[in-house]
Structures are given as structure tokens and as C-alpha cells.
N, C-alpha and C. Protein backbone atom coordinates (compact mmCIF):
# COMPACT_ATOMS: atom_id res chain seq x y z
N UNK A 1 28.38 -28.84 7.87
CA UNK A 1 28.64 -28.38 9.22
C UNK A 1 27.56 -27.37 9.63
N UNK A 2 27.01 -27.43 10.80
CA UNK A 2 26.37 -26.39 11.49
C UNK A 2 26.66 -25.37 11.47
N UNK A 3 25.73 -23.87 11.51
CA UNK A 3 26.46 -22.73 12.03
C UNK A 3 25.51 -22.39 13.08
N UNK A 4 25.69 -21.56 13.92
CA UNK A 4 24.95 -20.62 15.34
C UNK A 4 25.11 -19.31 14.81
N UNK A 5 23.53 -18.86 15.15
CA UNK A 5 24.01 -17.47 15.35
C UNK A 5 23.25 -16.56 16.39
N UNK A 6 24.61 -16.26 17.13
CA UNK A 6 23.77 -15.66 18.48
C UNK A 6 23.23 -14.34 18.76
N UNK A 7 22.06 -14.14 19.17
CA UNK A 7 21.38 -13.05 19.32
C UNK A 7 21.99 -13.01 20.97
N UNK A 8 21.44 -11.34 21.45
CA UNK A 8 21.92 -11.64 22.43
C UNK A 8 20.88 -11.64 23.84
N UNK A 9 19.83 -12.17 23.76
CA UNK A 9 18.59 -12.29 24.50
C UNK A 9 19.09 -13.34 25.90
N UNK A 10 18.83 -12.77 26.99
CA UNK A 10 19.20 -13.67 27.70
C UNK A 10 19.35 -15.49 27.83
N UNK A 11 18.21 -15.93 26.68
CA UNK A 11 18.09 -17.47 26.83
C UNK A 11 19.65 -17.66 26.23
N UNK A 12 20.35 -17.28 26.00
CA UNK A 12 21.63 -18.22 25.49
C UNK A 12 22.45 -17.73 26.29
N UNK A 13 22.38 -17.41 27.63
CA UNK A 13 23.07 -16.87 28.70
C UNK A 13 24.29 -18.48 28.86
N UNK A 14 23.16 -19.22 29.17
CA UNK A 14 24.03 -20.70 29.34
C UNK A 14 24.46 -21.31 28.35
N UNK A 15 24.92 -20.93 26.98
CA UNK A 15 25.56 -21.51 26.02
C UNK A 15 26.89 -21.32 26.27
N UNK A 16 27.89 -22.45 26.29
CA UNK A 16 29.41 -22.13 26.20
C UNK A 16 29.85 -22.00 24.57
N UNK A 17 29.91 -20.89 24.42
CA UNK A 17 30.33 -20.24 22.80
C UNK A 17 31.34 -20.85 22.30
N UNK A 18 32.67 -21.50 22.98
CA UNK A 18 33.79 -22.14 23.33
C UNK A 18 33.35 -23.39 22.86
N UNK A 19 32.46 -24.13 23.34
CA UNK A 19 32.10 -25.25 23.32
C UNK A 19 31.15 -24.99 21.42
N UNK A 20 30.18 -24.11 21.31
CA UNK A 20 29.61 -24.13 19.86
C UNK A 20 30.63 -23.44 18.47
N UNK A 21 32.05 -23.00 19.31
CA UNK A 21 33.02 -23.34 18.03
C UNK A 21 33.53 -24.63 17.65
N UNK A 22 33.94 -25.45 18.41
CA UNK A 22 33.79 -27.26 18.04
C UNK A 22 33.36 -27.36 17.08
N UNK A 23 31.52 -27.01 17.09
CA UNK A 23 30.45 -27.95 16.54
C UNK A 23 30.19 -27.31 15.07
N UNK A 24 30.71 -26.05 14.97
CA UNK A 24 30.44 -25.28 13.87
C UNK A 24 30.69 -23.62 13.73
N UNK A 25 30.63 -23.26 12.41
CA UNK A 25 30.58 -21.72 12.35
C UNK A 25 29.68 -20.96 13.69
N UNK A 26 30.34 -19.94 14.18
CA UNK A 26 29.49 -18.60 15.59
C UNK A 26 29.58 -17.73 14.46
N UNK A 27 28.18 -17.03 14.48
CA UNK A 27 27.99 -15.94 13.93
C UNK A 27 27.34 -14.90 15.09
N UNK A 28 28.09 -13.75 15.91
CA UNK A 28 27.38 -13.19 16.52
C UNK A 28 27.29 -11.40 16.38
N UNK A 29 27.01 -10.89 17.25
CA UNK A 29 26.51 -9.39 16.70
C UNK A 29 27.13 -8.33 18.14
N UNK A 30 27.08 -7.46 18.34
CA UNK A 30 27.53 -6.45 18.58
C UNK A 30 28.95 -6.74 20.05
N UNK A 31 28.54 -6.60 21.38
CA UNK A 31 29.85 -6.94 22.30
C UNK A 31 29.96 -8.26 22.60
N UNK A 32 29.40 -9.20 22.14
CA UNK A 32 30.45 -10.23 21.70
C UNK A 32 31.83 -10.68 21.64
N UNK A 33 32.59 -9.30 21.09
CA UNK A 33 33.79 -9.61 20.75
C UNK A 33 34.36 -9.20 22.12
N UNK A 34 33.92 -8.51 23.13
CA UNK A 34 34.60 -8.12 24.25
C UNK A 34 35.12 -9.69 25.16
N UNK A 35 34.38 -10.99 24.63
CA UNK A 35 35.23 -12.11 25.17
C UNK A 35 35.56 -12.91 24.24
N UNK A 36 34.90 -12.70 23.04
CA UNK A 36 35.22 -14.32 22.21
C UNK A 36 35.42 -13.58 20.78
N UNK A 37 35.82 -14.65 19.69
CA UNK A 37 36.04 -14.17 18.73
C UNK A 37 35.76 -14.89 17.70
N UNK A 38 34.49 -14.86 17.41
CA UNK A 38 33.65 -15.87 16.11
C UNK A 38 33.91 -15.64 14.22
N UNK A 39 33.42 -16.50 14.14
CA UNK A 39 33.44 -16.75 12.48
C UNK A 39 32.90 -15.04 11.77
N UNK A 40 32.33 -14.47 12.21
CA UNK A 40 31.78 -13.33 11.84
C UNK A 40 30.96 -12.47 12.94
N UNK A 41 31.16 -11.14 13.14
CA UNK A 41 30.44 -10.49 14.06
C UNK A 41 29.93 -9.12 13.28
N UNK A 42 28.77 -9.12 13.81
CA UNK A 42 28.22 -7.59 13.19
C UNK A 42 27.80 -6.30 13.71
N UNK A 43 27.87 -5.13 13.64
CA UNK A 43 26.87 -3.90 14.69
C UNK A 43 26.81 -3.08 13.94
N UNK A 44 25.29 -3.06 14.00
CA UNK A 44 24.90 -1.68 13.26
C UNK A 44 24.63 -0.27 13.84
N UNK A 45 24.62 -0.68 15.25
CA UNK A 45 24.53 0.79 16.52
C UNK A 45 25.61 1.33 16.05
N UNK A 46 25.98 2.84 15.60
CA UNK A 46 27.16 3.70 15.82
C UNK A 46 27.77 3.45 17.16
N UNK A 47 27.72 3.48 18.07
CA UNK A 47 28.38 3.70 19.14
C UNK A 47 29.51 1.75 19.40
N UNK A 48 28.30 1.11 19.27
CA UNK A 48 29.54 -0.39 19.66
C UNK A 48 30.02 -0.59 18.00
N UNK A 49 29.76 -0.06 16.94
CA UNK A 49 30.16 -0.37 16.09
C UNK A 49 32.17 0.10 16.17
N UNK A 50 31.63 1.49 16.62
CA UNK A 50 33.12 2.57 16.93
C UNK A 50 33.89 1.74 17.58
N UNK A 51 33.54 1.32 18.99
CA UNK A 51 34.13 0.99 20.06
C UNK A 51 34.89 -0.64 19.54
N UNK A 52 33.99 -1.13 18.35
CA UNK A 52 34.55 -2.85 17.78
C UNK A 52 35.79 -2.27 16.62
N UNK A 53 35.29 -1.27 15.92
CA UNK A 53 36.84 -0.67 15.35
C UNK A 53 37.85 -0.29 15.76
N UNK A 54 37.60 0.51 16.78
CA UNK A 54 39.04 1.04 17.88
C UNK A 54 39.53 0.09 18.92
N UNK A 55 39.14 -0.92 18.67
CA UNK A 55 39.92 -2.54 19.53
C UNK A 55 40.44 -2.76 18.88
N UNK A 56 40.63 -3.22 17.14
CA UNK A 56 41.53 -3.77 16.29
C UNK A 56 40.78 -4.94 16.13
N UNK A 57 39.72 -5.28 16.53
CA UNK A 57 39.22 -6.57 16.61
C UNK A 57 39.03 -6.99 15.00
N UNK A 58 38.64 -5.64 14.00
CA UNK A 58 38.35 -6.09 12.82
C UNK A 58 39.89 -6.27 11.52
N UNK A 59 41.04 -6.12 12.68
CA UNK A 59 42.15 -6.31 11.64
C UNK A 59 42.52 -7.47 12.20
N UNK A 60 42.34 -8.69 12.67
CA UNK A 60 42.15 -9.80 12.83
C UNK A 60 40.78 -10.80 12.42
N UNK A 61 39.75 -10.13 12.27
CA UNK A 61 38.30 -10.90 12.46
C UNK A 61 37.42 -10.29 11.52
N UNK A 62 36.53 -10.71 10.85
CA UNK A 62 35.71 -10.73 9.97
C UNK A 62 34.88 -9.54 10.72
N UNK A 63 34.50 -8.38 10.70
CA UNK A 63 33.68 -7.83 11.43
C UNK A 63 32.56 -6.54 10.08
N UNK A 64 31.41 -6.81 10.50
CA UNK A 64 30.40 -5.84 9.69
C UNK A 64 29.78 -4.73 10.38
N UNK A 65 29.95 -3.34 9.42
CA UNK A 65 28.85 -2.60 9.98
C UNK A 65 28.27 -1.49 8.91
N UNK A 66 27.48 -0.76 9.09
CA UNK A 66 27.14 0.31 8.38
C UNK A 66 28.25 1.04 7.41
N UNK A 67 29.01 1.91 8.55
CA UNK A 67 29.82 2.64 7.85
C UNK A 67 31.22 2.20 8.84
N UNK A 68 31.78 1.10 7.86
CA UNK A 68 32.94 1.10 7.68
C UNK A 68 33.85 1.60 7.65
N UNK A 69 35.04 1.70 8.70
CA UNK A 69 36.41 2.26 8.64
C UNK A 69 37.49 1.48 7.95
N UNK A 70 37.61 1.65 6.64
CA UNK A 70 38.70 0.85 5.80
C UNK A 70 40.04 0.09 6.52
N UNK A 71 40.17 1.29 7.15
CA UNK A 71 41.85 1.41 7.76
C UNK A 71 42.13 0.25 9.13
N UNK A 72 40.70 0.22 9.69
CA UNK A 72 40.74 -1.01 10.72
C UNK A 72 40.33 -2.32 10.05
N UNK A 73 39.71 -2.60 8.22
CA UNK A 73 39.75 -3.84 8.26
C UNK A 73 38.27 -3.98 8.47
N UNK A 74 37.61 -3.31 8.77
CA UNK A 74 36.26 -3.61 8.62
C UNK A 74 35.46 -3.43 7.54
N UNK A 75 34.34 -4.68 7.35
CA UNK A 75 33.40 -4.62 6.35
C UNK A 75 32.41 -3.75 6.20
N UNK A 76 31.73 -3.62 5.17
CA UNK A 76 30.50 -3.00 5.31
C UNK A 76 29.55 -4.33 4.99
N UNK A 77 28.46 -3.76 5.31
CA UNK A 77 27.03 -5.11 6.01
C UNK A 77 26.46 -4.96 4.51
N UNK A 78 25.79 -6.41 3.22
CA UNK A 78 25.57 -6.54 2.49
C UNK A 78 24.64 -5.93 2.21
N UNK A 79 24.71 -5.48 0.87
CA UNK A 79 23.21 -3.88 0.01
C UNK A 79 22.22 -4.75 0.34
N UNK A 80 21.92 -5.99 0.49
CA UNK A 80 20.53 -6.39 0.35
C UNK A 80 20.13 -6.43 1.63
N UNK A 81 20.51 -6.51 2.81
CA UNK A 81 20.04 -5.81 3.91
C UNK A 81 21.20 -4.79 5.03
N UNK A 82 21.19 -4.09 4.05
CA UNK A 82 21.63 -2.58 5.46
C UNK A 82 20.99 -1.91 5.61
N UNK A 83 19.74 -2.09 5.82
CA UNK A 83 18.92 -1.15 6.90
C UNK A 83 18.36 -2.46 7.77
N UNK A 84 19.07 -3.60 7.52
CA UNK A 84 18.17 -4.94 9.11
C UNK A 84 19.34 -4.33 10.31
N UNK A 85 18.64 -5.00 11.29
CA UNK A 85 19.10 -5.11 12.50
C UNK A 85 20.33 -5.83 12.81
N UNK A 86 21.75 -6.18 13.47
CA UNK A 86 22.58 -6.82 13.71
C UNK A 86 22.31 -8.48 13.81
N UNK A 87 21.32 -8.63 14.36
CA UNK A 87 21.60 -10.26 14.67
C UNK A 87 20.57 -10.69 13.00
N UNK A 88 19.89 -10.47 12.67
CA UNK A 88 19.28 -10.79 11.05
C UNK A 88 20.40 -10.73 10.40
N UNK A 89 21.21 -9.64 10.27
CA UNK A 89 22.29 -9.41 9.25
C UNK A 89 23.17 -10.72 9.55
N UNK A 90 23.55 -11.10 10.83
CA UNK A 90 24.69 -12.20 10.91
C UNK A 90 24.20 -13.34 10.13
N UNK A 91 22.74 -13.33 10.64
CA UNK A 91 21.89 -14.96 10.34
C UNK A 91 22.00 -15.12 8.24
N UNK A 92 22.06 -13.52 7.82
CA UNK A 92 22.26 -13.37 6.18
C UNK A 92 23.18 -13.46 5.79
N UNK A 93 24.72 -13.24 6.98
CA UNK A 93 25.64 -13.66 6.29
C UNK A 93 25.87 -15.35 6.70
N UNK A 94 25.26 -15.49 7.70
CA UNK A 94 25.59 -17.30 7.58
C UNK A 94 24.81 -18.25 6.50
N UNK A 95 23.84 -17.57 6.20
CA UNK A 95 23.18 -18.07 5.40
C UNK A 95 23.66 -17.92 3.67
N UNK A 96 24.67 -17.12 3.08
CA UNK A 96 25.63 -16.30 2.59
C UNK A 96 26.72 -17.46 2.35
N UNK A 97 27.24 -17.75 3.39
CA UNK A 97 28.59 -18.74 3.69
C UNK A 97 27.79 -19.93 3.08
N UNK A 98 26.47 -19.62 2.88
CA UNK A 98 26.13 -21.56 2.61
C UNK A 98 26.01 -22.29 3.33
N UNK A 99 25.63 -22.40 5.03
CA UNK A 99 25.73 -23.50 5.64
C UNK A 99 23.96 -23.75 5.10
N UNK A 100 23.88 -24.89 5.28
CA UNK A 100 22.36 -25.29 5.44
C UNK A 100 21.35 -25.68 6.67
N UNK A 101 21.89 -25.68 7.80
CA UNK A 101 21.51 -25.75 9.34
C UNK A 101 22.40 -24.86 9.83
N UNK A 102 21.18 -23.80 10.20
CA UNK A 102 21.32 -22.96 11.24
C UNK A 102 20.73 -22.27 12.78
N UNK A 103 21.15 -22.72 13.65
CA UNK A 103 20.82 -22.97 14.75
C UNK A 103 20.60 -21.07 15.07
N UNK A 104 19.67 -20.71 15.74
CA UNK A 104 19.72 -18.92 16.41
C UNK A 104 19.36 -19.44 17.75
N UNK A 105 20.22 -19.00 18.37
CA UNK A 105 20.44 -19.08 19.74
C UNK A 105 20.40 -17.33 20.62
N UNK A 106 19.22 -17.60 21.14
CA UNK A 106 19.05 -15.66 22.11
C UNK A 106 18.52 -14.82 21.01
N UNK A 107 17.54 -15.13 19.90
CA UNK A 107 16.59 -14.63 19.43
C UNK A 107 15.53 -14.55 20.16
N UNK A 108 15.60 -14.07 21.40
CA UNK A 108 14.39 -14.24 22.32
C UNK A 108 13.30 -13.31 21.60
N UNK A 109 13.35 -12.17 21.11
CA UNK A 109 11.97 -11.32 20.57
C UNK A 109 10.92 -11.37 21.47
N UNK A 110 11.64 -10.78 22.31
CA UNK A 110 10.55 -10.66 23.79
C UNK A 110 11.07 -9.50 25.16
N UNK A 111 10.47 -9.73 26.36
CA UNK A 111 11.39 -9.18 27.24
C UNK A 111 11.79 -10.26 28.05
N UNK A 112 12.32 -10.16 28.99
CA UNK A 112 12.76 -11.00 30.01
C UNK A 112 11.97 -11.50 30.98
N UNK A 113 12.09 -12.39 31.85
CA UNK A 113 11.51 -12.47 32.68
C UNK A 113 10.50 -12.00 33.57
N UNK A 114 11.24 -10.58 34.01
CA UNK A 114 10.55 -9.53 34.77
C UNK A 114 9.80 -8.28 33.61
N UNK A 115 10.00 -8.79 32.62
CA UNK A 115 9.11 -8.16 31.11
C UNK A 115 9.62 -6.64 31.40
N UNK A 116 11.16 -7.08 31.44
CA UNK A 116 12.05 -5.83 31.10
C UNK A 116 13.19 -6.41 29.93
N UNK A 117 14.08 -5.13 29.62
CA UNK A 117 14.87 -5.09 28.63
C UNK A 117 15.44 -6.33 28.80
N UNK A 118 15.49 -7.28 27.48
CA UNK A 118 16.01 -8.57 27.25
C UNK A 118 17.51 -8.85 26.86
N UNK A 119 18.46 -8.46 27.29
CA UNK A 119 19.99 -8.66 26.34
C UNK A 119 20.61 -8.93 27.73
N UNK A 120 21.90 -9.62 27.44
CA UNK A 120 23.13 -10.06 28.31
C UNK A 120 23.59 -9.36 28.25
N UNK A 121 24.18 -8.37 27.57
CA UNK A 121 24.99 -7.32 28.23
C UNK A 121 24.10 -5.84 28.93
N UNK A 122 22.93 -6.16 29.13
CA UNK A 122 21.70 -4.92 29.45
C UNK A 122 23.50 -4.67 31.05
N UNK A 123 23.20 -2.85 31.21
CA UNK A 123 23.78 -2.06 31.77
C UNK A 123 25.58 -1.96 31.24
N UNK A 124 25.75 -2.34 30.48
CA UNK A 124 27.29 -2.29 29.95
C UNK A 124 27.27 -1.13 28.76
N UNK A 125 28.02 -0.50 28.64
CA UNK A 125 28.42 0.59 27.65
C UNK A 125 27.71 0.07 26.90
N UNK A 126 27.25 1.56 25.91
CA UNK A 126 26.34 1.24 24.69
C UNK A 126 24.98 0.26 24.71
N UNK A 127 24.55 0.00 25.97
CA UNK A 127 23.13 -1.16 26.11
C UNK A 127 22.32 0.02 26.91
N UNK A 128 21.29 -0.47 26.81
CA UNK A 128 20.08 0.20 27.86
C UNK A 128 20.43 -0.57 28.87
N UNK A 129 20.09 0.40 30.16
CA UNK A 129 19.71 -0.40 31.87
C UNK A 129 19.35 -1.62 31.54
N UNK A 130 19.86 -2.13 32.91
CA UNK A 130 18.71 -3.24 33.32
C UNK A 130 17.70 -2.89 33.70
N UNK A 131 16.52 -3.43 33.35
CA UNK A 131 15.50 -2.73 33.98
C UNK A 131 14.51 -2.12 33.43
N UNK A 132 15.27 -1.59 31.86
CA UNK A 132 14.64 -0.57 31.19
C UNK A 132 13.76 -1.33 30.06
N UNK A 133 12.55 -0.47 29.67
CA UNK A 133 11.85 -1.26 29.21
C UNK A 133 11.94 -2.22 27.72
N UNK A 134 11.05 -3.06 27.19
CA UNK A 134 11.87 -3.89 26.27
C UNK A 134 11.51 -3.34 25.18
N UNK A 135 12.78 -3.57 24.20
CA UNK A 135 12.89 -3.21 23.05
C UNK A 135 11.85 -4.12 21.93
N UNK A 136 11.04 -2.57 21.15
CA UNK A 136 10.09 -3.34 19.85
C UNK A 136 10.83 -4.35 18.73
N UNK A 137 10.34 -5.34 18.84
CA UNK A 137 11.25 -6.62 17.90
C UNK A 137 10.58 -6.65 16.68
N UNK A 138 9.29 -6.18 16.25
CA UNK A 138 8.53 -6.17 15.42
C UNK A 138 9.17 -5.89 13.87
N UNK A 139 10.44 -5.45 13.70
CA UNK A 139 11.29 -5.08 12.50
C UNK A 139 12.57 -6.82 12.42
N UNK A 140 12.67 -7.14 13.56
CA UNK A 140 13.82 -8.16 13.69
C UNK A 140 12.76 -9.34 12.74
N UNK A 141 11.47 -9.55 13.29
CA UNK A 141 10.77 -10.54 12.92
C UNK A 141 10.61 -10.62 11.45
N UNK A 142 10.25 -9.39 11.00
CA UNK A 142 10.04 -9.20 9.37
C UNK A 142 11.78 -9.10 8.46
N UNK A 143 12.46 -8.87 9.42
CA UNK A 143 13.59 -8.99 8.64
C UNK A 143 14.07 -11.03 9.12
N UNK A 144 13.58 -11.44 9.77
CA UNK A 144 14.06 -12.48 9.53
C UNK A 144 13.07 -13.76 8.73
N UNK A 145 12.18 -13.48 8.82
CA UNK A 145 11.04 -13.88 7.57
C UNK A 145 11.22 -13.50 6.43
N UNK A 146 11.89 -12.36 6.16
CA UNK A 146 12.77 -12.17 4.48
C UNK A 146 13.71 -12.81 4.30
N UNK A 147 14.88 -12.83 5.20
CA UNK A 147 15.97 -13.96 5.18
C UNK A 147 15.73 -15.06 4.61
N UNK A 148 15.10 -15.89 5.50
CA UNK A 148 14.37 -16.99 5.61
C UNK A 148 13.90 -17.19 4.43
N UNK A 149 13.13 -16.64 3.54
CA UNK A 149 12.25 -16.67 2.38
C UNK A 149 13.31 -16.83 1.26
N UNK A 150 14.81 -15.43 1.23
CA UNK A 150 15.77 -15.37 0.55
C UNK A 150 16.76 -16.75 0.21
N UNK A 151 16.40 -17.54 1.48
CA UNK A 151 17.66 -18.84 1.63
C UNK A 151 16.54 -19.60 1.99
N UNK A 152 15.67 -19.92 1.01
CA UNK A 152 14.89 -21.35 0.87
C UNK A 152 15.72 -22.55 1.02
N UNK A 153 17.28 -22.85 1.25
CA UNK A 153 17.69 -24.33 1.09
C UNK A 153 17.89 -24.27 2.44
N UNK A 154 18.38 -22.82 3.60
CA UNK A 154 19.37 -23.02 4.49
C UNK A 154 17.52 -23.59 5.49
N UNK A 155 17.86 -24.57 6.45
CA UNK A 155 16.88 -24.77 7.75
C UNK A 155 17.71 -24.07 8.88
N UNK A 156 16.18 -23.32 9.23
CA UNK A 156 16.90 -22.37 10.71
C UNK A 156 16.00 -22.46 11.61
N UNK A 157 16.60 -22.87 12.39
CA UNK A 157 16.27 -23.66 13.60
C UNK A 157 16.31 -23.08 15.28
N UNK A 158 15.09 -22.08 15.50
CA UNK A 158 15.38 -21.07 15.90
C UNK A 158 15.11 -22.03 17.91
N UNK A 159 16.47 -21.85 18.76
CA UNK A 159 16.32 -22.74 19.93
C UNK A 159 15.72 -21.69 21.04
N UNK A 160 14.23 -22.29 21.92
CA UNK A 160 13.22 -21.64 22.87
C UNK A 160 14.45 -22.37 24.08
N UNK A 161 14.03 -20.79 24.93
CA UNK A 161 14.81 -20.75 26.34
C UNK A 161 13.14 -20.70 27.07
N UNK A 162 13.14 -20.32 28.20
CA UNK A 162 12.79 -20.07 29.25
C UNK A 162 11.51 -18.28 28.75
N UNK A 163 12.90 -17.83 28.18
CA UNK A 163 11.80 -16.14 28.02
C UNK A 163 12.00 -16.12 26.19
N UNK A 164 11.92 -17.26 25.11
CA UNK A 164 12.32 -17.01 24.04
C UNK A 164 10.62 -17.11 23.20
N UNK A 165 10.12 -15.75 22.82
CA UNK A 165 8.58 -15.41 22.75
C UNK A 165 8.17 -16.37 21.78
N UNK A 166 6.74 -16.55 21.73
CA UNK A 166 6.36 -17.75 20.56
C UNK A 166 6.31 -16.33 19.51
N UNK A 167 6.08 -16.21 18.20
CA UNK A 167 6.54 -15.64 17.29
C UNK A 167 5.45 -16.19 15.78
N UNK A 168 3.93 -15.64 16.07
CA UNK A 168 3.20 -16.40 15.14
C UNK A 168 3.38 -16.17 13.59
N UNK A 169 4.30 -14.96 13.31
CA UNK A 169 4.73 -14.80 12.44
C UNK A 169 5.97 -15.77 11.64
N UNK A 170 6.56 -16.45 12.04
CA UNK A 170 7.18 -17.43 12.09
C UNK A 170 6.39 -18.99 11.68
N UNK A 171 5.06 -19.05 12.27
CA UNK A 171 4.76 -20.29 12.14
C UNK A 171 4.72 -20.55 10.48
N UNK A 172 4.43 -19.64 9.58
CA UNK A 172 4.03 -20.39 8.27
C UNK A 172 5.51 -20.38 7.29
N UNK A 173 6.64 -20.19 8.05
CA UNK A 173 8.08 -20.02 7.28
C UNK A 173 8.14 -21.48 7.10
N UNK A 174 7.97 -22.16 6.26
CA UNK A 174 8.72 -23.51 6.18
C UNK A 174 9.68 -24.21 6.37
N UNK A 175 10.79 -23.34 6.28
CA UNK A 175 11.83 -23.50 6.88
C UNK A 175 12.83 -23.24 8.37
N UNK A 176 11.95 -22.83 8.56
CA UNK A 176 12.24 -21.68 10.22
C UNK A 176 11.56 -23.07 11.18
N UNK A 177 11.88 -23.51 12.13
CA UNK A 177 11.26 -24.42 12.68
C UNK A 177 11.85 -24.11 14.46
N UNK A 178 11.20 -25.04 15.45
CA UNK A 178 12.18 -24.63 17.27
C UNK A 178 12.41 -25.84 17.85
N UNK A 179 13.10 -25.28 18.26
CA UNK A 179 14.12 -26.54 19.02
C UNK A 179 13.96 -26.22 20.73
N UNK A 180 13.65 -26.83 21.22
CA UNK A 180 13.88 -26.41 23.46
C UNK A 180 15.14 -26.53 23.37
N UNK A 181 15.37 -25.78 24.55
CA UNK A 181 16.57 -25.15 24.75
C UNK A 181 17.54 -26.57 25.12
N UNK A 182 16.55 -27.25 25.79
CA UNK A 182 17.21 -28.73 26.48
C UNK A 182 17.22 -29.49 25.80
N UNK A 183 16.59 -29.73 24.77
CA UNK A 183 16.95 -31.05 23.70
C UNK A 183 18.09 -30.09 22.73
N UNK A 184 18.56 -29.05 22.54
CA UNK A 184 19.46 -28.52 21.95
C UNK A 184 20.80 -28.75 22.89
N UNK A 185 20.76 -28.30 24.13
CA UNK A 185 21.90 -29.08 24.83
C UNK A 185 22.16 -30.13 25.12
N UNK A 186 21.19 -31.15 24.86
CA UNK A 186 21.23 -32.45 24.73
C UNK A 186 21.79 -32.67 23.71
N UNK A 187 21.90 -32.67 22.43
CA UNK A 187 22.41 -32.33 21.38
C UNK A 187 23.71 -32.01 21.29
N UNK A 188 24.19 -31.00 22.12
CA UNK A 188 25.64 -30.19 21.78
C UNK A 188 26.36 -31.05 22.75
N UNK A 189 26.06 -31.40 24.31
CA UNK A 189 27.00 -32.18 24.80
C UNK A 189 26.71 -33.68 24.16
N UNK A 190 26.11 -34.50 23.92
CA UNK A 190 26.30 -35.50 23.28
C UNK A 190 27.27 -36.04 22.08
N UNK A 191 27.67 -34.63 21.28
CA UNK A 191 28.31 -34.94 20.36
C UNK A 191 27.44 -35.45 19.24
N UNK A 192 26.33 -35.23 19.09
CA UNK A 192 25.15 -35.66 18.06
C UNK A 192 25.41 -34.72 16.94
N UNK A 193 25.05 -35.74 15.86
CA UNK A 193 25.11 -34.84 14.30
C UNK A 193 23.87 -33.65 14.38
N UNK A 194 24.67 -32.32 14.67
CA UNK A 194 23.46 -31.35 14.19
C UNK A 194 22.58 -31.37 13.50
């Protein structure tokens, strides 16, 4: 079975999350859980980490972070990477679970459009403005080229939107390969073997 794991970069704005529990394991990362509720979610920010404990979300749901509150049920994020970033850490624990195709969906590692701050929830509690300038990805990249290197069997299959940056660091991963955003939804509504 497939897994996803969603970053939260605007290109996976148009993914129905609803629709990529069907097809396989959601692995996603920080407010996320404010609509949906996936196979695993992670945050390593203090502030949405707090705010994902004091919902209860993690005494129902698999949830990771730094420093763990026992009492709500939450995990702490695996010794071999707690100092990566939230959406690497998810992609280590899906890779963890053993799937062997893994789809990253809103790994944009870029800015947006208007080559401002790149995330779907940009202006919501705990995010920078809209507007504000884009965040250095230069640590996401090297932590996911270790991943990657760590889980030589899993293929991750990282899907290009519209603003999802080319990433030359990436080209010599053997296993890391891209998918367009449109032959990937071609894909998911078809009902095609991932």
C-alpha cells in the first residue's frame, strides 16, 4: 500500500486528504489536525506542538513531538532524527512503518508564487503572515537526503505543483524521483495501482 506525506507548501492545496486516506497511509505535520486526522502527525514548533496536546488530538491519534506530554498520549519524535524538521520526521516515520512507495505531497522547498512565505495555513496561529518572507529550506533538503539514504528500499516520490522548487540536491538520490502534480491526480482519481 502507498503512503503520503504531506508537507504543507501550497502545491497540495488541491489534494482531497479524504480522498488520499482510501489510497493509503497520510502522514502529515503540524495544523493538520485542525481538520483531518491521519495515520500519524508531527510538530516540532513549541507553540502548535502545545496547542496539538491541549486538543486531545494525541489521546486518540498517533501524534509526535520534541517534548512530549505523557498525560495527553503523545509521542516523542525518534533519537535518530530529533533535531529534523516536522515534515522529514513524518516522511522517517513512514518510512519506519515500512511502506515502500512514498508519495510527498507540498514539499514545495521554495516560496510561493509571489516568492513569499510558502505554507497553507501562512496567517493562522503559530504560522508567519502571508506575505512574509520565505522560509530557508536548506536543512529540510539535507534532512531528507539522509532519510532517503537511511531507507534505501522505501521509493519516494516527491509530486511538482506549480511553485514545487527543482531541488539539485535531490537529483543524485536514487531513490527520490518526481511525479507532476497532474499525472499524480491522474493517478489518484483513476483508481490506478500507486
Amino acid at each position: 500500500m502507498a503512503a503520503f506525506v504531506l508537507g504543507n507548501g501550497v502545491s497540495r492545496g488541491p489534494i482531497d486528504i479524504d480522498l488520499l486516506k482510501t489510497r493509503g497511509d497520510v502522514y502529515a505535520c503540524n495544523a493538520v489536525y485542525r481538520t483531518h486526522r491521519v495515520t500519524a502527525l508531527v510538530a516540532t514548533d513549541r507553540g502548535i506542538a502545545n496547542e496539538i496536546q491541549a486538543s486531545g488530538y494525541p489521546a486518540q491519534n498517533r501524534f509526535y513531538t520534541r517534548r512530549p506530554d505523557p498525560a495527553t498520549g503523545a509521542l516523542r519524535v525518534p533519537q535518530a532524527y530529533f533535531g529534523y524538521s516536522s515534515g522529514p520526521i513524518a516522511l522517517a516515520i513512514a518510512c519506519a512503518d515500512g511502506h515502500d512507495r512514498i508519495y510527498l505531497l507540498g514539499f514545495d522547498l521554495g516560496p510561493n508564487e509571489q516568492g513569499r512565505f510558502n505554507n497553507v495555513f501562512a496567517g493562522s496561529e503559530h504560522y508567519k503572515a502571508q506575505g512574509s518572507s520565505p522560509t530557508f529550506t536548506g536543512n529540510w533538503i539535507k534532512q531528507i537526503v539522509k532519510i532517503a539514504g537511511d531507507h534505501p528500499a522505501a521509493q519516494l516520490i516527491r509530486v511538482h505543483g506549480s511553485v514545487t522548487a527543482a531541488v539539485k540536491e535531490f537529483d543524485p538520490v536514487r531513490n527520490l524521483s518526481r511525479l507532476d502534480f497532474a499525472d499524480f491526480v491522474a493517478r489518484i482519481n483513476s483508481q490506478k495501482d500507486l
